[in-house]
Protein backbone atom coordinates (compact mmCIF):
# COMPACT_ATOMS: atom_id res chain seq x y z
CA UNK A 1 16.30 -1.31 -20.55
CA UNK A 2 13.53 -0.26 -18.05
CA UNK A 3 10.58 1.83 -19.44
CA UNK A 4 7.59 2.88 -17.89
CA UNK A 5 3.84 3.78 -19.53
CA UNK A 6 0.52 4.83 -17.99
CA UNK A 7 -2.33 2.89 -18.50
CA UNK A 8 -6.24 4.24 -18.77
CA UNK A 9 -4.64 6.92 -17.04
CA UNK A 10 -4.72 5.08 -13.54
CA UNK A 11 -1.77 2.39 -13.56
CA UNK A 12 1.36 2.49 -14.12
CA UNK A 13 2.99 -0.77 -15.63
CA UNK A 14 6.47 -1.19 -15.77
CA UNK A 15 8.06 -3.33 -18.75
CA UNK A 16 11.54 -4.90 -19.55
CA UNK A 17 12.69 -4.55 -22.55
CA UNK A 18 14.11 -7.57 -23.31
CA UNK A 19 14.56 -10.58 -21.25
CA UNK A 20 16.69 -9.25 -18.22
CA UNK A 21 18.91 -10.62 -15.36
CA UNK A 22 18.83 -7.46 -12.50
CA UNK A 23 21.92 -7.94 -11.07
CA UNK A 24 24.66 -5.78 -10.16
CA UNK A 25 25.85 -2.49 -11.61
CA UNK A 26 21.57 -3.33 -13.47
CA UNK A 27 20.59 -3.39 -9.89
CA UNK A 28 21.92 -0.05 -8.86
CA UNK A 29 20.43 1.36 -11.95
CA UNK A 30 17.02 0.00 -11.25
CA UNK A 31 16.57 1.57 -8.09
CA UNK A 32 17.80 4.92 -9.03
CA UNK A 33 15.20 4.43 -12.37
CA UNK A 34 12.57 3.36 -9.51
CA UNK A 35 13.28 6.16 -7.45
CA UNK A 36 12.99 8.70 -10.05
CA UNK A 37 9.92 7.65 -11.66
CA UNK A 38 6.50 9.45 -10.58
CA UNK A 39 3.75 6.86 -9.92
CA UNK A 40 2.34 8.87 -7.01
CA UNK A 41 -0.83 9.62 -9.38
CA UNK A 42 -1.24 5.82 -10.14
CA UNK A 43 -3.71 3.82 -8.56
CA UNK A 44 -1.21 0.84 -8.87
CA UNK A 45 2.38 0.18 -10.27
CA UNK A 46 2.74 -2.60 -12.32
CA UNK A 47 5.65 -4.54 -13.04
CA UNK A 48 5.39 -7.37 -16.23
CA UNK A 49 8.13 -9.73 -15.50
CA UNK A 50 7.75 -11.59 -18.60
CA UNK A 51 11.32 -10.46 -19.39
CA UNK A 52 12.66 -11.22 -15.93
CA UNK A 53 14.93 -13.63 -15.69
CA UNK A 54 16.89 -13.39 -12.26
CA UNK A 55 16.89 -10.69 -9.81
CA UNK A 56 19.53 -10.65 -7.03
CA UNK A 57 19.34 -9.28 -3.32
CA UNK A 58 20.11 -5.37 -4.88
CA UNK A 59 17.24 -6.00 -7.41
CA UNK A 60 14.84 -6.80 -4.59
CA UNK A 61 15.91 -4.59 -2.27
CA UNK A 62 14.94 -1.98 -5.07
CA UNK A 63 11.26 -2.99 -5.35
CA UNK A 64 11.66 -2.87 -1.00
CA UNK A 65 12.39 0.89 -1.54
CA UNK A 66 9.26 1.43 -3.93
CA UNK A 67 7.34 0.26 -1.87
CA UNK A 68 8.80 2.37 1.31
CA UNK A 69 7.67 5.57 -1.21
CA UNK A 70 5.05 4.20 -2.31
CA UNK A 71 3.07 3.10 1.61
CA UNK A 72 2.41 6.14 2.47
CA UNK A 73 0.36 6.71 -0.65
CA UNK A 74 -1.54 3.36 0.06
CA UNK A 75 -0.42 2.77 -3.91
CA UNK A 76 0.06 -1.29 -3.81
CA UNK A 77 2.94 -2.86 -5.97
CA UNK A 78 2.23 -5.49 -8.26
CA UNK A 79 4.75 -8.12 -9.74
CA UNK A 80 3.15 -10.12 -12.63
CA UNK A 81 4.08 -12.84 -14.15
CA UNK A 82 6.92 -13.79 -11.84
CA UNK A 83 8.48 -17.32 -13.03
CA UNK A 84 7.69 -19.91 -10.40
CA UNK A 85 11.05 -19.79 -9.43
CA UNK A 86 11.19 -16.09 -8.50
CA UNK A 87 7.66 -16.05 -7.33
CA UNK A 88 8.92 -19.07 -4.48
CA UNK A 89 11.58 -17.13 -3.95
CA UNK A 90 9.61 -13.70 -3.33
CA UNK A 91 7.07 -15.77 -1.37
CA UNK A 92 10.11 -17.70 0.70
CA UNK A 93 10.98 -13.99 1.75
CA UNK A 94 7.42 -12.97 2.93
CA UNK A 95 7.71 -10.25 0.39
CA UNK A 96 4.23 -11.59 -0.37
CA UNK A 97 3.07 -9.20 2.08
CA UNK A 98 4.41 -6.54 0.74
CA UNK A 99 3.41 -6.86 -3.26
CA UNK A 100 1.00 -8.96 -4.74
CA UNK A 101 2.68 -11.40 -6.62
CA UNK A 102 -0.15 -13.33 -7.70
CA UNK A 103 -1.54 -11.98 -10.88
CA UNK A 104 -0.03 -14.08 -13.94
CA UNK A 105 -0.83 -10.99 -16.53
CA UNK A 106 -0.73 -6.96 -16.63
CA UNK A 107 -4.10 -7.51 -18.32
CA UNK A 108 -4.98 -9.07 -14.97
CA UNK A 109 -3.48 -6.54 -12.50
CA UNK A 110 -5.43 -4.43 -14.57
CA UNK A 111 -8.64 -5.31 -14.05
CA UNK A 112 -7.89 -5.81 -10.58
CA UNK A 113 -6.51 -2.43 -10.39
CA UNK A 114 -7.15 -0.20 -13.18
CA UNK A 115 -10.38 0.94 -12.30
């Protein structure tokens, strides 16, 4: 469902694999997937939300404890492509602070980034 690749060897962008709604038991999941993963030798982590389709409170609360690993590292989160939907939502949260959740494209994030 989840999968994870490093790009020019400095990002790491994570993908959906096909369009997803992260809720429950997928929620619990995530963050365990998240958790796991080893981005601490990425400049960035990327996540393409092309395939996103609804997150609930356990899905966000997931990307909160990323980026609780992730601080201390100084290694930003970024959300791309967030529908405008989610990205109001993220932004009526403040979680705007947090990630940046303003990049419409990985291809973006990674020039931003990925240098």
């Amino acid at each position: 469902m989840f999968k994870v690749e490093k790009v020019n060897g400095t990002c790491s962008v994570i993908k959906l694999k096909e369009p997803t709604r992260i809720t429950g038991e997928i929620s619990i999941g995530f963050r365990e997937w998240l958790l796991k993963q080893k981005f601490e030798q990425s400049k960035a982590v990327i996540f393409d939300a092309d395939n996103l389709i609804f997150i609930d409170s356990m899905g966000i609360a997931s990307f909160i404890a990323l980026y609780k690993k992730l601080s201390q590292s100084r290694i930003p989160i970024v959300l791309c492509g967030l529908s405008p939907d989610l990205k109001n939502l993220f932004m009526m949260l403040k979680l705007n602070t947090l990630f940046d959740i303003d990049c419409d494209s990985v291809s973006m994030a990674l020039e931003r980034f990925g240098r």
